[in-house]
Protein backbone atom coordinates (compact mmCIF):
# COMPACT_ATOMS: atom_id res chain seq x y z
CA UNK A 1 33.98 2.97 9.43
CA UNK A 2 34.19 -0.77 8.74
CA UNK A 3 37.92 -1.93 6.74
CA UNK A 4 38.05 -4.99 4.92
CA UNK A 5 39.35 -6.53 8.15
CA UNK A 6 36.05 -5.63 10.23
CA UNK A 7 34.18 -7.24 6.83
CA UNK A 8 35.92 -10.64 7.92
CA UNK A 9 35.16 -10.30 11.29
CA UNK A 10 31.68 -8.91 10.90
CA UNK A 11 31.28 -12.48 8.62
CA UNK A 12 32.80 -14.20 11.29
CA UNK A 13 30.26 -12.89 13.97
CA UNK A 14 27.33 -13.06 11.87
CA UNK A 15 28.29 -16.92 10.46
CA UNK A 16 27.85 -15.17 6.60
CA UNK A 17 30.55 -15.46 3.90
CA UNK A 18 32.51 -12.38 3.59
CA UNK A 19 30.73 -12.56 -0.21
CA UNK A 20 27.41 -12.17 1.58
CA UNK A 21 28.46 -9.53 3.44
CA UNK A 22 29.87 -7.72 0.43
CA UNK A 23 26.74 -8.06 -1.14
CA UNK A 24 24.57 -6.50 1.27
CA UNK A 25 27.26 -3.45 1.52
CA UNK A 26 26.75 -3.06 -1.85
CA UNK A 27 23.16 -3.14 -1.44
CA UNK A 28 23.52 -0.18 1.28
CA UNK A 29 25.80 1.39 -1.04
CA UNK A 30 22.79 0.96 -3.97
CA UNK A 31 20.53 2.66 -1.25
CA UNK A 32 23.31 5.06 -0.49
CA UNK A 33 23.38 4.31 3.17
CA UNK A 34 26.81 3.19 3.30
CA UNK A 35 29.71 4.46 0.93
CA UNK A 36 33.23 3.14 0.32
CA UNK A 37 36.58 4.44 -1.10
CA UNK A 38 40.02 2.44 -1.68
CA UNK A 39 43.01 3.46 0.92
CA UNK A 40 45.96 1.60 0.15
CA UNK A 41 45.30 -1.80 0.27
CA UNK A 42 41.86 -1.42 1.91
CA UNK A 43 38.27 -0.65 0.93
CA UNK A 44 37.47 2.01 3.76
CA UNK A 45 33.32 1.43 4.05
CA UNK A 46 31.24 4.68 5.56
CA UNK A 47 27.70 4.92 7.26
CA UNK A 48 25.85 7.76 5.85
CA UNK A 49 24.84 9.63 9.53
CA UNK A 50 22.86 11.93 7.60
CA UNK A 51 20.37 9.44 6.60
CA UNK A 52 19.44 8.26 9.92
CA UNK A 53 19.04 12.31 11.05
CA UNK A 54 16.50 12.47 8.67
CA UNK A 55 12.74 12.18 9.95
CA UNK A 56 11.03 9.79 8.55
CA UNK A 57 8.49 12.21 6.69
CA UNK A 58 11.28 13.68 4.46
CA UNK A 59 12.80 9.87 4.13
CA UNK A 60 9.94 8.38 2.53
CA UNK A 61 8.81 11.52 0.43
CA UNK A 62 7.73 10.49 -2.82
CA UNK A 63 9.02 13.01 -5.09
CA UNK A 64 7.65 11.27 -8.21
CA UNK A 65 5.10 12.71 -10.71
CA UNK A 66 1.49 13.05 -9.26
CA UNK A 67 0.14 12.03 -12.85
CA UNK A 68 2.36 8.95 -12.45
CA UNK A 69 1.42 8.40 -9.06
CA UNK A 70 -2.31 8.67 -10.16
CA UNK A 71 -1.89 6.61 -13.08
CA UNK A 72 -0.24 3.69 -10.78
CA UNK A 73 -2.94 4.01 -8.34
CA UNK A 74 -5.30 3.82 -11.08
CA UNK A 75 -3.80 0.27 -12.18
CA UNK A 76 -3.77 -0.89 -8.69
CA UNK A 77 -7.77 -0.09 -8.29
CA UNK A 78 -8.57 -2.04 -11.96
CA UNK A 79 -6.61 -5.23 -10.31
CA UNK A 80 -8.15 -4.85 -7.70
CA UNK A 81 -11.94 -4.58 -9.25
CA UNK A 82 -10.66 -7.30 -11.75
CA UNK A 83 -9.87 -9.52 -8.79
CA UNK A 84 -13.08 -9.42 -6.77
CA UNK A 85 -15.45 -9.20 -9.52
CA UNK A 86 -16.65 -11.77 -12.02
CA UNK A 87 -19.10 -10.86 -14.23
CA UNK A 88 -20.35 -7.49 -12.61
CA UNK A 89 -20.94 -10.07 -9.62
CA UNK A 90 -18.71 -9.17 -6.05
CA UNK A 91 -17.61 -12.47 -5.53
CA UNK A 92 -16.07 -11.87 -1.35
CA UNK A 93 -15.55 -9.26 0.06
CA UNK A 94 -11.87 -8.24 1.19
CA UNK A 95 -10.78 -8.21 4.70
CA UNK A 96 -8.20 -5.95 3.84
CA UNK A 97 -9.37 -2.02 4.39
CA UNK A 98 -7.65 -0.58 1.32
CA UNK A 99 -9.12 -3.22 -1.22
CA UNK A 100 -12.29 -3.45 0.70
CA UNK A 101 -12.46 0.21 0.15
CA UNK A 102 -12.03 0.05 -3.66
CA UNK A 103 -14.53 -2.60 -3.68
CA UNK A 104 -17.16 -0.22 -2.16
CA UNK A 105 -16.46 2.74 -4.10
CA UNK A 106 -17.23 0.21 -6.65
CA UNK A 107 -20.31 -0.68 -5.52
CA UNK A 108 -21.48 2.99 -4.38
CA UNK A 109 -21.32 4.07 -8.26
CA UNK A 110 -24.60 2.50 -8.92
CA UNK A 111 -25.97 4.97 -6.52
CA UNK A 112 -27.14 8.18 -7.77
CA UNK A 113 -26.30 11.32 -5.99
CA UNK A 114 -28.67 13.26 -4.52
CA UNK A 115 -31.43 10.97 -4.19
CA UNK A 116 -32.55 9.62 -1.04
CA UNK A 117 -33.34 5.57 -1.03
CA UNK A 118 -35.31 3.57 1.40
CA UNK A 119 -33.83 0.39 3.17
CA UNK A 120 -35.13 -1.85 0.90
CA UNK A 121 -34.16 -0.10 -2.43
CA UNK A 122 -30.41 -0.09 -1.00
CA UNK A 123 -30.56 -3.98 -0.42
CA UNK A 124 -32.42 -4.74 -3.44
CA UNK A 125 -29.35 -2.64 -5.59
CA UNK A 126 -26.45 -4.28 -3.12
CA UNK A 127 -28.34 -7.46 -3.68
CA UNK A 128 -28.12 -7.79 -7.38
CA UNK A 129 -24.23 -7.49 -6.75
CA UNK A 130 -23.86 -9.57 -3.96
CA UNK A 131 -26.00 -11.63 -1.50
CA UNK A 132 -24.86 -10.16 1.99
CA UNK A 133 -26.74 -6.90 1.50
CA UNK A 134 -26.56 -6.43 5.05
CA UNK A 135 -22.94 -6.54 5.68
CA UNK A 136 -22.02 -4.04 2.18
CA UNK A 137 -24.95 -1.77 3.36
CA UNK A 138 -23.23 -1.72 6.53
CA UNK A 139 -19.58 -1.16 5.52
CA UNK A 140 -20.68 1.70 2.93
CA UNK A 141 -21.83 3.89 6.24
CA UNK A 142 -18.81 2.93 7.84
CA UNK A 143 -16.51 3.77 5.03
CA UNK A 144 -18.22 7.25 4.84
CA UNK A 145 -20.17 6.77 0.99
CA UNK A 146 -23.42 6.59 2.80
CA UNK A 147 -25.47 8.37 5.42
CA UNK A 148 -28.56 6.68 6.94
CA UNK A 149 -31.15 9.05 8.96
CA UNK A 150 -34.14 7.83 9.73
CA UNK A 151 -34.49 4.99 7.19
CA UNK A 152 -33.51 7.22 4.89
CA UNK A 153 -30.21 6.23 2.80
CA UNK A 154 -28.16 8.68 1.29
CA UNK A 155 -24.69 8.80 -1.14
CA UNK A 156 -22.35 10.51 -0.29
């Protein structure tokens, strides 16, 4: 428990203004970490134990709407697209593996399923989107849209 004294002398430590430290308490309170209640002539401030006895799993559950969630993810894949394309052209590729990801689902769509290409029909399609064939045709195995056998390209 931390009384309004311990906020002074928590300021004190720290080198905030008590006013700082009041906000952030009232952040934790916000994020119901930390609670309070008046006694007398003090505000008596409480750590919520049970939070931090909590595994993480059940801490960060998202207990929100799938359709919502979908619907948000669904935004975040049209910035993304919107972003990295110009004019049905890829203009770089992202280093980072969840947009680079979107990107090449992007790309894989103008793939057919179930038909098998050779090497030089994959480049010549990755190509007309972008000129490092080699490095997309690469990246689509490795993300798991494609199989290669044999020459032999595949969607997946």
């Amino acid at each position: 428990m931390i009384n309004i004294i311990d906020v002074e002398l928590l300021s004190e430590r720290l080198g905030l203004s008590t006013s700082t430290i009041f906000f952030h308490l009232k952040e934790l309170m916000d994020a119901d970490i930390v609670s309070c209640k008046k006694e007398q002539y003090y505000t008596i401030y409480s750590l919520n134990e049970e939070i931090f006895t909590m595994n993480l799993k059940d801490l960060v559950k998202d207990n929100r709407n799938e359709e919502v969630l979908n619907l948000r993810e669904e935004k975040y894949k049209e910035r993304v697209i919107e972003s990295f394309f110009k004019y049905n052209k890829l203009m770089n590729l992202s280093v980072q593996k969840k947009k680079k990801q979107i990107v090449l689902e992007k790309i894989i769509e103008s793939f057919e399923w179930d038909r098998i290409y050779t090497e030089k029909e994959v480049n010549l399609r990755i190509a007309d989107i972008h000129d490092d064939f080699c490095t997309i045709r690469r990246d689509l195995i490795g993300f798991n849209l494609m199989t290669r056998k044999g020459g032999e390209y595949k969607r997946i």
